[in-house]
Structures are given as structure tokens and as C-alpha cells.
N, C-alpha and C. Protein backbone atom coordinates (compact mmCIF):
# COMPACT_ATOMS: atom_id res chain seq x y z
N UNK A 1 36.75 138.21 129.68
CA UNK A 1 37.85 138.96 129.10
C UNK A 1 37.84 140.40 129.58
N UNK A 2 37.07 140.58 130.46
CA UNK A 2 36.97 141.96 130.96
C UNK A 2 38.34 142.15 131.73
N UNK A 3 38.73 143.20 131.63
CA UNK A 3 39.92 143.97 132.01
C UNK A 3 41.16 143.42 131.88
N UNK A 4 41.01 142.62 130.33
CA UNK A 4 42.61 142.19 129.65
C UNK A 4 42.73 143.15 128.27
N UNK A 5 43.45 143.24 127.81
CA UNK A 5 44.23 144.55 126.83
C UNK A 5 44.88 143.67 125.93
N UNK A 6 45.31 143.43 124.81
CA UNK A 6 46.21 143.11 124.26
C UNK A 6 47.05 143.73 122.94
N UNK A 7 48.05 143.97 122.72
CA UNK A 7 48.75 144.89 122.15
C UNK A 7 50.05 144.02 121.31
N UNK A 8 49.97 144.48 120.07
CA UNK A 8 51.23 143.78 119.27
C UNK A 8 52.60 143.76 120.27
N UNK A 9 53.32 143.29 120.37
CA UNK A 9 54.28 142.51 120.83
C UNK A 9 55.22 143.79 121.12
N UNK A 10 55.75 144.42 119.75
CA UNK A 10 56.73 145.09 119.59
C UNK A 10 55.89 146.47 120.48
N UNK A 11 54.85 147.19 120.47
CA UNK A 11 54.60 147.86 121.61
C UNK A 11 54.10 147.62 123.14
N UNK A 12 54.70 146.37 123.23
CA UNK A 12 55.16 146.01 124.92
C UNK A 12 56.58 146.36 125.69
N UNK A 13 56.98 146.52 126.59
CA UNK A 13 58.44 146.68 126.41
C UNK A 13 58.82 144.62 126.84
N UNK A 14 60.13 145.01 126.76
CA UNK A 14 61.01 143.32 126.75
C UNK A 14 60.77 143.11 128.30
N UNK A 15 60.67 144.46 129.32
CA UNK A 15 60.56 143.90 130.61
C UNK A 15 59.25 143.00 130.70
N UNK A 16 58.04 143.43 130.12
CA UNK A 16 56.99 143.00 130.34
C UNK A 16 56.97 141.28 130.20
N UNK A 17 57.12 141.29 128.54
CA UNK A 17 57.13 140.20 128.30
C UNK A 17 58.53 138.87 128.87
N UNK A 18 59.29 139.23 129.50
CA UNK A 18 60.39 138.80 130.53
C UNK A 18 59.35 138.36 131.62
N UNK A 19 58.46 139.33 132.32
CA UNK A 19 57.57 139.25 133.20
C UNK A 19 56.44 137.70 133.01
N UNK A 20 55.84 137.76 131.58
CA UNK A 20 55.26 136.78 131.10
C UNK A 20 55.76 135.31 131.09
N UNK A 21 56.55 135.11 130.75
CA UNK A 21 57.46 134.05 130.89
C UNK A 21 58.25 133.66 131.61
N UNK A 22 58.47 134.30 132.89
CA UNK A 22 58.82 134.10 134.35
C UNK A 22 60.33 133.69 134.32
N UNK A 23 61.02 133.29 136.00
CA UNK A 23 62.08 132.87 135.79
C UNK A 23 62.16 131.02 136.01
N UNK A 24 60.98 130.09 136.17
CA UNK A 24 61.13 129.58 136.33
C UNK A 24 59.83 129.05 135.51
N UNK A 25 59.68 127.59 135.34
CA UNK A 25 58.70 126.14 134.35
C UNK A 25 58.75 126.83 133.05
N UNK A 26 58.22 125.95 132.21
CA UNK A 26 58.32 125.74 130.81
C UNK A 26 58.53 127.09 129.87
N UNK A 27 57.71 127.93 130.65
CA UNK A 27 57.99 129.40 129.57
C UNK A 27 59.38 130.01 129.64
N UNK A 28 60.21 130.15 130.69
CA UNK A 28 61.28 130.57 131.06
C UNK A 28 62.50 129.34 130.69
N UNK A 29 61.89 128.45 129.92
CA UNK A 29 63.06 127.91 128.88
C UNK A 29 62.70 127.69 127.72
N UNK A 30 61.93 127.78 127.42
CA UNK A 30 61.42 127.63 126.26
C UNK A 30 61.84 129.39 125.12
N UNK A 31 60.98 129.92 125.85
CA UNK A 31 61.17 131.07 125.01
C UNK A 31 60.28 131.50 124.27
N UNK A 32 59.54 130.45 123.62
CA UNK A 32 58.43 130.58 122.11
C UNK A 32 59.23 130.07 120.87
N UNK A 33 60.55 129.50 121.23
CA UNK A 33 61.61 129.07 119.96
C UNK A 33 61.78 127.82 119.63
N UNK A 34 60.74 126.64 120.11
CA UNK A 34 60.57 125.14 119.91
C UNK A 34 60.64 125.34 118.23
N UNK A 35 59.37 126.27 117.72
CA UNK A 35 59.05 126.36 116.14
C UNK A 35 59.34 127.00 115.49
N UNK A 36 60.74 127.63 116.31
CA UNK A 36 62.10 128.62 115.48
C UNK A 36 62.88 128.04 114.97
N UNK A 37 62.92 126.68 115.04
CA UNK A 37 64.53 125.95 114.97
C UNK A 37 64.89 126.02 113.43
N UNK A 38 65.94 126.29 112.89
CA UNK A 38 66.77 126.42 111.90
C UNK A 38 67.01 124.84 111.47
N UNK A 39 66.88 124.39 110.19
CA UNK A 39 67.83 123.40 110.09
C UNK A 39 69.03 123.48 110.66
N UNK A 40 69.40 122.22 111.04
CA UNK A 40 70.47 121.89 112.07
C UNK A 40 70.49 121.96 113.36
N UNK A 41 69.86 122.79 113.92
CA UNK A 41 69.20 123.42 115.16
C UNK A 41 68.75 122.26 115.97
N UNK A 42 69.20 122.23 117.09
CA UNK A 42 68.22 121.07 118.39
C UNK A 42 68.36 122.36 119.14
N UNK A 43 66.78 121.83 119.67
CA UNK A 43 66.24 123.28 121.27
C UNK A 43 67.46 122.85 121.99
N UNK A 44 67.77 121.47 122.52
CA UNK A 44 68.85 121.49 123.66
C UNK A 44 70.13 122.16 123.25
N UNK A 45 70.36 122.53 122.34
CA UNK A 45 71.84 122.75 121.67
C UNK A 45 72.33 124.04 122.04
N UNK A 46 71.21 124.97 122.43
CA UNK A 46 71.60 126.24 123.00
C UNK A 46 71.18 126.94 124.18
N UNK A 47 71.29 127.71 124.95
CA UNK A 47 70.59 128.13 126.82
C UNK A 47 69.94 128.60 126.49
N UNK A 48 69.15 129.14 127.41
CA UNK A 48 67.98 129.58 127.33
C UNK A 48 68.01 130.96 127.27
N UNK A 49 68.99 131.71 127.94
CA UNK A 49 69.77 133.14 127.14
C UNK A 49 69.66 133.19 125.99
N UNK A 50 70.08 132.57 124.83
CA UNK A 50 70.20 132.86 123.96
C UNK A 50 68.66 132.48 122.96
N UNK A 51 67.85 131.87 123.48
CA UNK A 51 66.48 131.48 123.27
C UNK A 51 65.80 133.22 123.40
N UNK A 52 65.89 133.27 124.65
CA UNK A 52 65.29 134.85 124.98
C UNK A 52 65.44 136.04 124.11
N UNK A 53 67.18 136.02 123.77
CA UNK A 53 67.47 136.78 122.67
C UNK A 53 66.94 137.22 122.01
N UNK A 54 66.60 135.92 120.92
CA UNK A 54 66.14 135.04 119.96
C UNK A 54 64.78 136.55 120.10
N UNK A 55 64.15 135.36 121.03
CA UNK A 55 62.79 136.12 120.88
C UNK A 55 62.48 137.75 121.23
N UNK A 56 63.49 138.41 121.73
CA UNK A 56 63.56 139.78 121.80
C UNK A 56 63.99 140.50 120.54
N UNK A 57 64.90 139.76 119.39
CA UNK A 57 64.98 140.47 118.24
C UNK A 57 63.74 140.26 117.49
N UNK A 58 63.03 138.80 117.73
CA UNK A 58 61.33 138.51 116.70
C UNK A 58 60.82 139.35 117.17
N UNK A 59 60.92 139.58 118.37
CA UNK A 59 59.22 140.74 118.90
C UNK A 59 59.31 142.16 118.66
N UNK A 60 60.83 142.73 118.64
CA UNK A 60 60.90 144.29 118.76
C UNK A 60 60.29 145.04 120.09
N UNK A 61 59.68 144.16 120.97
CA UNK A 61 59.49 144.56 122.29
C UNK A 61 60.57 146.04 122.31
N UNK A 62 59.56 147.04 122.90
CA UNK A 62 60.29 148.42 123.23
C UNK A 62 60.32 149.28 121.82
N UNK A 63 59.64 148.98 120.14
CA UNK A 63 59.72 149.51 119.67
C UNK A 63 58.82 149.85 118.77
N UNK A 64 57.48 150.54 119.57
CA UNK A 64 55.93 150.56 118.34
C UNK A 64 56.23 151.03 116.93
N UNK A 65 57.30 151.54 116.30
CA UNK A 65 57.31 151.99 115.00
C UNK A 65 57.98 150.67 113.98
N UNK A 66 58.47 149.46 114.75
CA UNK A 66 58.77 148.47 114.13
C UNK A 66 57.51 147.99 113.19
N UNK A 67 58.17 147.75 112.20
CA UNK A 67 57.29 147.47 110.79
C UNK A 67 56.90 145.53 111.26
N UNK A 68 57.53 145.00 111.75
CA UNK A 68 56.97 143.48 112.28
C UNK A 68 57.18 143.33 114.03
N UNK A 69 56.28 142.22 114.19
CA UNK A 69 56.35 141.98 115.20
C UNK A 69 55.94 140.18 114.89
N UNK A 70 56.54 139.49 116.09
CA UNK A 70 56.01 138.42 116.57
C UNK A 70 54.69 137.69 116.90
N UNK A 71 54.32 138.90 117.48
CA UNK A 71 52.89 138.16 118.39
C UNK A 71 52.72 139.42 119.00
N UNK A 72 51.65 139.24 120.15
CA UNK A 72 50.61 139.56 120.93
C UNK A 72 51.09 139.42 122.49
N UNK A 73 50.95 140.54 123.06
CA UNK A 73 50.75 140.44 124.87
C UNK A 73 49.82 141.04 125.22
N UNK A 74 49.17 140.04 126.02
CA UNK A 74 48.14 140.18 127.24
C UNK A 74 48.34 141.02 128.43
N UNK A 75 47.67 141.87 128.95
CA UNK A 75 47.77 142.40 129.98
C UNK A 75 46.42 142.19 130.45
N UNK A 76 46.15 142.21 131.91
CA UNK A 76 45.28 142.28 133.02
C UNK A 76 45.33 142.86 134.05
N UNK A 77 44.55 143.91 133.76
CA UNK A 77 44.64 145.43 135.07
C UNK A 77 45.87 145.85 134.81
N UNK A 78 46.58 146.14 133.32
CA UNK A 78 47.97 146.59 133.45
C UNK A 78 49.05 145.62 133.99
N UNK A 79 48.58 144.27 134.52
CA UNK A 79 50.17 144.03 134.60
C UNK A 79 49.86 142.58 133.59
N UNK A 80 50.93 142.36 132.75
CA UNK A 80 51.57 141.85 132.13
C UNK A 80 50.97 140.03 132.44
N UNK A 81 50.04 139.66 131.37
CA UNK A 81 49.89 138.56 131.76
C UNK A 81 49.92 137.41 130.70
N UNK A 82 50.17 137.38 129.43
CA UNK A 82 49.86 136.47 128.49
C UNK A 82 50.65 137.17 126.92
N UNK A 83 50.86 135.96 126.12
CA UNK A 83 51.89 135.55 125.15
C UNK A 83 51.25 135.37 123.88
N UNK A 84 50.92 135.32 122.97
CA UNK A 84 50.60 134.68 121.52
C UNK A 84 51.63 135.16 120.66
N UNK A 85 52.06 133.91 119.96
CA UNK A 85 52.90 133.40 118.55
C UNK A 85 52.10 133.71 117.70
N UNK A 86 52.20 134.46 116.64
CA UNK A 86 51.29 134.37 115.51
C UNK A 86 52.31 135.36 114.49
N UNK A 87 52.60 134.85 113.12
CA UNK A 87 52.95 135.26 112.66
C UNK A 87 52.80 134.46 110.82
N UNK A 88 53.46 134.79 109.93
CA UNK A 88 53.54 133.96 108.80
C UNK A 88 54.03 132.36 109.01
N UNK A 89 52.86 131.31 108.52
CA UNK A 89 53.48 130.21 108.92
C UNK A 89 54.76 129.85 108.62
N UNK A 90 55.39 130.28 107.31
CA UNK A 90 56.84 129.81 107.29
C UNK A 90 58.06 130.30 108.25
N UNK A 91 57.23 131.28 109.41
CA UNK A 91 58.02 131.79 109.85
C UNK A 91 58.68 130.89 111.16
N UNK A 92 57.72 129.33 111.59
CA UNK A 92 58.26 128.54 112.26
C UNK A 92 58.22 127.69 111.24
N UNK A 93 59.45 127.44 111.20
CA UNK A 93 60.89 126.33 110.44
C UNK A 93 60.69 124.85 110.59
N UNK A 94 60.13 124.94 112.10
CA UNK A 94 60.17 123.40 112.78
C UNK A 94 58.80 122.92 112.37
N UNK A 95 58.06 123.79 112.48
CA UNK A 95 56.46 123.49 112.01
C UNK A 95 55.94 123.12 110.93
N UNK A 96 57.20 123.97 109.63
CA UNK A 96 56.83 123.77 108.49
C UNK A 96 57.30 122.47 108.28
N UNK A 97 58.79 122.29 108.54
CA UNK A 97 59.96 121.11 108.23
C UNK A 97 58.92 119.36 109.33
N UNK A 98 58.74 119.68 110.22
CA UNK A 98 58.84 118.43 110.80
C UNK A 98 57.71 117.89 111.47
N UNK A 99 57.16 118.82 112.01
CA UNK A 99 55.41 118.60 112.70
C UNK A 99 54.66 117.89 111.54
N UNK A 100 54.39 116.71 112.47
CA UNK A 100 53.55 115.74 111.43
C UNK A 100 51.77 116.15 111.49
N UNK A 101 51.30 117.08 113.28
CA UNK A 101 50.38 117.03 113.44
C UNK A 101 49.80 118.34 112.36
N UNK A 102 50.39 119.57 112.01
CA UNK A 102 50.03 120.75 111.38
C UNK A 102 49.78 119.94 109.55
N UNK A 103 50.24 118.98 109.28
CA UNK A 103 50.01 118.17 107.57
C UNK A 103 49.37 116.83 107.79
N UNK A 104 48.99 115.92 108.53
CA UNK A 104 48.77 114.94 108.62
C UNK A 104 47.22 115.21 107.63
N UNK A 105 47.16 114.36 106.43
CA UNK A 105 46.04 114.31 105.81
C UNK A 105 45.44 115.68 105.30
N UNK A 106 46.56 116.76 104.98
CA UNK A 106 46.17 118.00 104.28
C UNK A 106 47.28 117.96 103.18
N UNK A 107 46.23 118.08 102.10
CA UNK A 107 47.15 119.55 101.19
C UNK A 107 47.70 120.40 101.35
N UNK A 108 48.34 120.95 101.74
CA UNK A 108 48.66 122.46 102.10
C UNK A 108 50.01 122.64 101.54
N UNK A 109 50.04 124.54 100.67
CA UNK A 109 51.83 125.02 100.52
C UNK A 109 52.33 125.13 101.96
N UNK A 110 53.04 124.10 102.32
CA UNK A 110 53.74 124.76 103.33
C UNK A 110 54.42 126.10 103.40
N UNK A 111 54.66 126.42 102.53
CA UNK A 111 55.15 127.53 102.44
C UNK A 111 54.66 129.02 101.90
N UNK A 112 53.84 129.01 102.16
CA UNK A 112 52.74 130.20 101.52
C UNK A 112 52.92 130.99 102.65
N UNK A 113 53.78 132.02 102.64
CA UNK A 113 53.32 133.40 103.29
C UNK A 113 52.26 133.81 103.95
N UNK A 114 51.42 133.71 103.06
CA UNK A 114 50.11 134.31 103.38
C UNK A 114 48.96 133.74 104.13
N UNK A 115 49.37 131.98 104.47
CA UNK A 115 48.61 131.70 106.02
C UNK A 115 49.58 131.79 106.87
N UNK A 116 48.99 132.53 107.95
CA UNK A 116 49.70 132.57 109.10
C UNK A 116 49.11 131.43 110.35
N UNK A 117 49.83 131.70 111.50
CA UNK A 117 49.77 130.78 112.33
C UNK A 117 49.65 131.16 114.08
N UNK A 118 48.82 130.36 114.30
CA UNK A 118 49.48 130.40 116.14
C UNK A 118 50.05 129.94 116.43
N UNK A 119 51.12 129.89 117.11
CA UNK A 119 52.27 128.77 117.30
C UNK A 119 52.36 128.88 118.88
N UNK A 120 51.91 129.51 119.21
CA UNK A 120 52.07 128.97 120.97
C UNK A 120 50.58 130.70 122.06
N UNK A 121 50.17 130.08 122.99
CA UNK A 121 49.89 130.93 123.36
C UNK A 121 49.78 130.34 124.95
N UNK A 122 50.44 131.55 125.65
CA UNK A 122 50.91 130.93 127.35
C UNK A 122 50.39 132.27 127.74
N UNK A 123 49.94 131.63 128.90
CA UNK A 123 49.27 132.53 129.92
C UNK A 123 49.98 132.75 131.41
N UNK A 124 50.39 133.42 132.00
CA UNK A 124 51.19 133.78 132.89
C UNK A 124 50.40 133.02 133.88
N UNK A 125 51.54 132.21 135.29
CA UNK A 125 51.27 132.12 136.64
C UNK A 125 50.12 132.71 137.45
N UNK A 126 49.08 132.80 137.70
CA UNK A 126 48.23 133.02 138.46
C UNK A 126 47.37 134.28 137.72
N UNK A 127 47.42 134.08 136.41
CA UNK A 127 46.75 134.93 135.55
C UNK A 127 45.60 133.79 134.75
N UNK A 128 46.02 132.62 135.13
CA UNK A 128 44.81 131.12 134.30
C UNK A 128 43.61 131.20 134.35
N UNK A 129 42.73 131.06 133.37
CA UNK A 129 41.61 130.85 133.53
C UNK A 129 40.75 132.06 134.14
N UNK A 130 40.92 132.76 133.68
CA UNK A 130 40.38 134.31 133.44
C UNK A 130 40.30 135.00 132.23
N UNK A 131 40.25 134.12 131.36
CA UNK A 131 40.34 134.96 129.95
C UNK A 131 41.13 135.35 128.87
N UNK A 132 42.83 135.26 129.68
CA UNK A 132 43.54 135.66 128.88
C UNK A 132 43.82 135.15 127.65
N UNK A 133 44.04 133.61 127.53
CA UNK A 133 44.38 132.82 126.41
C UNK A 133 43.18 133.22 125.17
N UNK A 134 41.87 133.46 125.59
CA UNK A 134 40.99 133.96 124.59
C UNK A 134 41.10 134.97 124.25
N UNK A 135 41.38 135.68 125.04
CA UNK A 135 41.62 137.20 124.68
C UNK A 135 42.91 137.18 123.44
N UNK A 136 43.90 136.33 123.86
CA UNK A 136 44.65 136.57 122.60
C UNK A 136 44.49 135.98 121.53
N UNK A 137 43.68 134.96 121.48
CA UNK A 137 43.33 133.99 120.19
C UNK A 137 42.62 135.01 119.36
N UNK A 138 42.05 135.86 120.02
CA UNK A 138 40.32 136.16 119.38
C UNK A 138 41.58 137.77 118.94
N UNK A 139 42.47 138.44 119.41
CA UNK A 139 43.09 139.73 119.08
C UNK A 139 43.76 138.98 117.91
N UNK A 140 44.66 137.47 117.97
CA UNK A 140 45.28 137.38 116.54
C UNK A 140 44.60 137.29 115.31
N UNK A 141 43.16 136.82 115.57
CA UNK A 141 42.45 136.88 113.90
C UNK A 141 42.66 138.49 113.16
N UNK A 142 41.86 139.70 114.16
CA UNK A 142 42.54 140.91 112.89
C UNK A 142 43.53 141.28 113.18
N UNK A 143 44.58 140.57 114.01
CA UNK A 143 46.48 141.52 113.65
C UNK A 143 46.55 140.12 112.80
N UNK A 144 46.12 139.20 112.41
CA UNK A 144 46.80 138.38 111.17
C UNK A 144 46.21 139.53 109.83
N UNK A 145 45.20 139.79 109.70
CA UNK A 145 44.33 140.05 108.56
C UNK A 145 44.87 141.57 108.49
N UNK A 146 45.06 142.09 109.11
CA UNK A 146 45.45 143.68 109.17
C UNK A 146 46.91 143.31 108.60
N UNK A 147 47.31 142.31 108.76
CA UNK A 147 49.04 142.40 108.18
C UNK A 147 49.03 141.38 107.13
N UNK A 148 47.79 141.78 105.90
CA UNK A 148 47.34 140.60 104.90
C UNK A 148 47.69 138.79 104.86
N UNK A 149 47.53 138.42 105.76
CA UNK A 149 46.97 137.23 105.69
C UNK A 149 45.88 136.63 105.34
N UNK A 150 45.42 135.89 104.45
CA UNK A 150 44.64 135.31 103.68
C UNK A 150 43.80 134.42 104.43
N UNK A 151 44.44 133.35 105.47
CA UNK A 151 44.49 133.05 106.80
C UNK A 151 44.96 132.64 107.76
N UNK A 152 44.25 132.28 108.44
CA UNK A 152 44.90 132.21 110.14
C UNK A 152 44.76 130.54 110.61
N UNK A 153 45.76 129.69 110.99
CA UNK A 153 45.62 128.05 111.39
C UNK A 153 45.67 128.27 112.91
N UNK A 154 45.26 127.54 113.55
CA UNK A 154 45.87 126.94 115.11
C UNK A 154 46.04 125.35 114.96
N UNK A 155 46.41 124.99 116.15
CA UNK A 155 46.95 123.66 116.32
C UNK A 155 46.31 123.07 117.52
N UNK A 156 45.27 123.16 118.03
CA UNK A 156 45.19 123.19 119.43
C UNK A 156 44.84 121.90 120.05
N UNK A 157 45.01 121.49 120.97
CA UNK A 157 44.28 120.18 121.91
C UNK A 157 42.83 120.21 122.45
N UNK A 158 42.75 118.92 122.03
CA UNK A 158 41.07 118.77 122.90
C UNK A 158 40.62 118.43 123.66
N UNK A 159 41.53 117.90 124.11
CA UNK A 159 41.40 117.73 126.01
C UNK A 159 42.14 118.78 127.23
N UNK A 160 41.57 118.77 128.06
CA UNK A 160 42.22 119.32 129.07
C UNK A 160 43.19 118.84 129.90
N UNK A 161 42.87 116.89 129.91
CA UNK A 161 43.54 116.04 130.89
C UNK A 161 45.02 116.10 129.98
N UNK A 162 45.56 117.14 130.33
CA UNK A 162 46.95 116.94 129.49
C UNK A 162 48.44 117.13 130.11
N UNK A 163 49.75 117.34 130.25
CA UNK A 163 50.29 117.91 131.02
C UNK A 163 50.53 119.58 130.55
N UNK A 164 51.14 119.87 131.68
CA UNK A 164 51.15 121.41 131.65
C UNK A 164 51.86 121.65 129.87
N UNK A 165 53.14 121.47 129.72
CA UNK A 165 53.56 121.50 128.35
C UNK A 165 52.92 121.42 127.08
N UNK A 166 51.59 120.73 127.22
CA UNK A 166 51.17 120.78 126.23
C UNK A 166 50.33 121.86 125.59
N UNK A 167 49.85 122.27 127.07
CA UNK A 167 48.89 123.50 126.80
C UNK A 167 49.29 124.69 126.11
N UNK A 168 50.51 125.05 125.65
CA UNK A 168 50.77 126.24 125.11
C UNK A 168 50.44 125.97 123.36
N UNK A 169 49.72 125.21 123.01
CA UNK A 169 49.12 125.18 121.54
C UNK A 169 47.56 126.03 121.43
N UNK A 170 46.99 125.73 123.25
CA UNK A 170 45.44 126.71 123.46
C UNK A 170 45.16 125.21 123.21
N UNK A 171 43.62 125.63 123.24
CA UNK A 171 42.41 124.65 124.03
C UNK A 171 41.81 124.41 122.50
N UNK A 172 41.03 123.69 121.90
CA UNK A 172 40.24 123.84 121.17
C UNK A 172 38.78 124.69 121.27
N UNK A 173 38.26 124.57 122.12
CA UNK A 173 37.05 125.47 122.72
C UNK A 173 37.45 127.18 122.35
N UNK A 174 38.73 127.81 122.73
CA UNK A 174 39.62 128.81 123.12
C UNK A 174 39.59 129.43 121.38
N UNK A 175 39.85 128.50 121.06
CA UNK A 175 39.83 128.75 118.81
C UNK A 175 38.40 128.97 118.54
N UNK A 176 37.64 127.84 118.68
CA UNK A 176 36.45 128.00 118.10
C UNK A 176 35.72 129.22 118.88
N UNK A 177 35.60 129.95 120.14
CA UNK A 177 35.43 131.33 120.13
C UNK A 177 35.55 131.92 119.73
N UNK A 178 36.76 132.11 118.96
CA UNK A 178 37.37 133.28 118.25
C UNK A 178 37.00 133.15 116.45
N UNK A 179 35.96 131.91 116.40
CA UNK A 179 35.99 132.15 114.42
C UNK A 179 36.24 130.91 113.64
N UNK A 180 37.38 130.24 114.61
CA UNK A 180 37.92 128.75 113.99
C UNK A 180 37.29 127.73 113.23
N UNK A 181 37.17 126.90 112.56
CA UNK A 181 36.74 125.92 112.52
C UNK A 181 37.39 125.16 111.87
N UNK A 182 37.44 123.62 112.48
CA UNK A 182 37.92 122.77 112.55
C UNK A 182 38.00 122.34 111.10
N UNK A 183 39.34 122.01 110.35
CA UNK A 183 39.47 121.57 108.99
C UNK A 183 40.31 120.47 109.37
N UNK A 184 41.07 119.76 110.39
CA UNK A 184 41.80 118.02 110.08
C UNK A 184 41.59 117.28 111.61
N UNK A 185 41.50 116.95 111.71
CA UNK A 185 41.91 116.19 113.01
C UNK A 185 43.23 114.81 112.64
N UNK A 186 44.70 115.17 113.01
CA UNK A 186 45.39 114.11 112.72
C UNK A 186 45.69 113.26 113.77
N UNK A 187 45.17 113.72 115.15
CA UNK A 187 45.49 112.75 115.75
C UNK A 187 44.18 112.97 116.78
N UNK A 188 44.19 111.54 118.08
CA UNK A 188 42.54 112.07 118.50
C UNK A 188 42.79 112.77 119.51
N UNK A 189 43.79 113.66 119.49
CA UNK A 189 43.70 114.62 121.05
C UNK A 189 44.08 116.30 120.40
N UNK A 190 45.13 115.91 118.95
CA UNK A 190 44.80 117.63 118.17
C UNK A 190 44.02 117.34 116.98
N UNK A 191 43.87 118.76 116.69
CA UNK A 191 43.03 119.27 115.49
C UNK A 191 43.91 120.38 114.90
N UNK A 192 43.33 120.99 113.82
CA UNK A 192 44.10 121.71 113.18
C UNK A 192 42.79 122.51 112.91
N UNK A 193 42.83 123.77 113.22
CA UNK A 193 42.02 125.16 112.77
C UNK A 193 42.17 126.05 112.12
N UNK A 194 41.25 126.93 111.49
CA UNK A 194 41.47 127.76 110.52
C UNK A 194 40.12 128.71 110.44
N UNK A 195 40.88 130.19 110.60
CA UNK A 195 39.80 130.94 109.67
C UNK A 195 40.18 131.36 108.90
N UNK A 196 39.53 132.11 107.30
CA UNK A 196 39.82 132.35 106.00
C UNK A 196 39.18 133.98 106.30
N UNK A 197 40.32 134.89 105.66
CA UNK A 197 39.56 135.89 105.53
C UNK A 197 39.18 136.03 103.99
């Protein structure tokens, strides 16, 4: 993790994180808005313009005195390399409403404020496997706790043999660095993580 930085969202500017998510594969349509969706909402139902939007009003990118932010960007040597989702879990809709893997065999308020979540963490084009994705797992435990969260879940996979798409949940290895530990396994390739502050 040597010479990665990471900084709340909203004091990145929008170019950066534009930079992160490229103009082309999964990040550059996606957005980070799979676990935004609104009732009624299908991802295909709208471009990817308006996805970007989306995620430029969540982040406040360009504005450090914003009272919220989205998530987390990675930088390496200053340029712009990595993404983390983390925010109040009710704050993805789709996650709370429909993901069978985040409840499968838990109790949980879905709706409690006060655990928050990772909901995606992508690492820029030729920035892989250097650190970054840890670097932001391990920065969201105290920007969850600094912005009172009680705690912090991930979702992550346990294999590597996966396709590219799947990887933006993080690694399981990638969590348990940072504090995690494993509270469900609902299916045999995710788990569900958690630290408690």
C-alpha cells in the first residue's frame, strides 16, 4: 500500500473519479448505481449519463465542505486510481430490497442506519494488484466510524476464479486485512463480513 492515498470522495474532484472509472468495461457503465436502484428502477432503463450523474450528486466530488459523501478514492503517486462504496446500508435500495446474498440466514434490520456498507470497490486499469483495493477497504473502517456507524458489512467473494464483474464486491482475503470477520456464508463462493465498532 505504499504510495496510495485515499481521501473521502467529495474531496476528489469529478475529473478524477471520471478518470477511475474509465471510458470503457464495466466501471464506465455501471457507475456504482447497480445498489442505487429505486423501486421501479431497472439498471437497463437508463444510460449511463445519467448513472454518472447519479453518482456525481452521491459523491459531491469537487466539494470538501460537503457534510456527506459516498465513498472513498484511491490515488497512486497522485494519479487517480481506485473507488469504494461505503456508506449507510439503507442507502443501497437494491441491497436492502432484493439481494438474497447480504440476508440469506441472518437476522438483520435491514434498515438500520447505523450499519453501513461496502457496496462496491474497483480498482482502476493497470493500477491491479498493487494495493489499492486494500487500501480502500482498510480507509472505510474509520470514515464509517468517524461518521457514527455502529458497523461496517462487506459482501465479498472467495474465489478469485471469477469473471471480471464480479470482482467489484473485493476479495475476501482484502476484508479480513482490514478487521472483518466473517459472520454468514450464504452461498459457497460469498460471505458476508463485518466489523463492530
Amino acid at each position: 500500500m505504499s504510495g496510495v492515498r485515499v481521501v473521502p470522495a467529495n474531496e476528489a474532484t469529478w475529473e478524477d473519479l471520471e478518470t477511475v472509472f474509465g471510458r470503457r468495461g464495466q466501471g464506465s457503465r455501471c457507475w456504482c448505481q447497480r445498489y442505487k436502484l429505486a423501486p421501479g428502477e431497472r439498471f437497463a432503463g437508463f444510460p449511463a449519463e445519467e448513472r454518472a450523474w447519479r453518482l456525481r450528486q452521491q459523491t459531491g466530488c469537487g466539494f470538501p465542505e460537503a457534510e456527506q459523501t459516498s465513498g472513498l478514492v484511491a490515488y497512486s503517486d497522485d494519479a487517480p486510481a481506485g473507488w469504494c462504496a461505503v456508506e449507510p446500508r439503507p442507502a443501497y435500495d437494491s441491497l436492502v430490497r432484493h439481494s438474497r446474498v447480504a440476508w440469506l440466514g441472518r437476522e438483520e434490520e435491514k434498515a438500520d442506519p447505523s450499519v453501513w456498507a461496502v457496496a462496491c470497490v474497483f480498482t482502476r486499469a493497470g493500477f491491479r494488484r498493487q494495493g489499492v483495493s486494500r487500501a480502500l477497504v482498510a480507509a472505510a473502517v474509520p470514515f464509517a466510524r468517524s461518521r457514527g456507524a455502529r458497523a461496517l458489512e462487506g459482501y465479498p467473494i472467495t474465489t478469485t476464479d471469477v469473471i471480471a464483474e464480479e470482482l467489484h464486491v473485493g476479495t475476501l482475503s482484502t476484508f479480513e486485512d482490514a478487521g472483518f470477520r466473517v459472520v454468514a456464508r450464504p452461498t459457497p463462493r460469498r460471505v458476508v463480513v463485518r466489523v463492530d465498532f
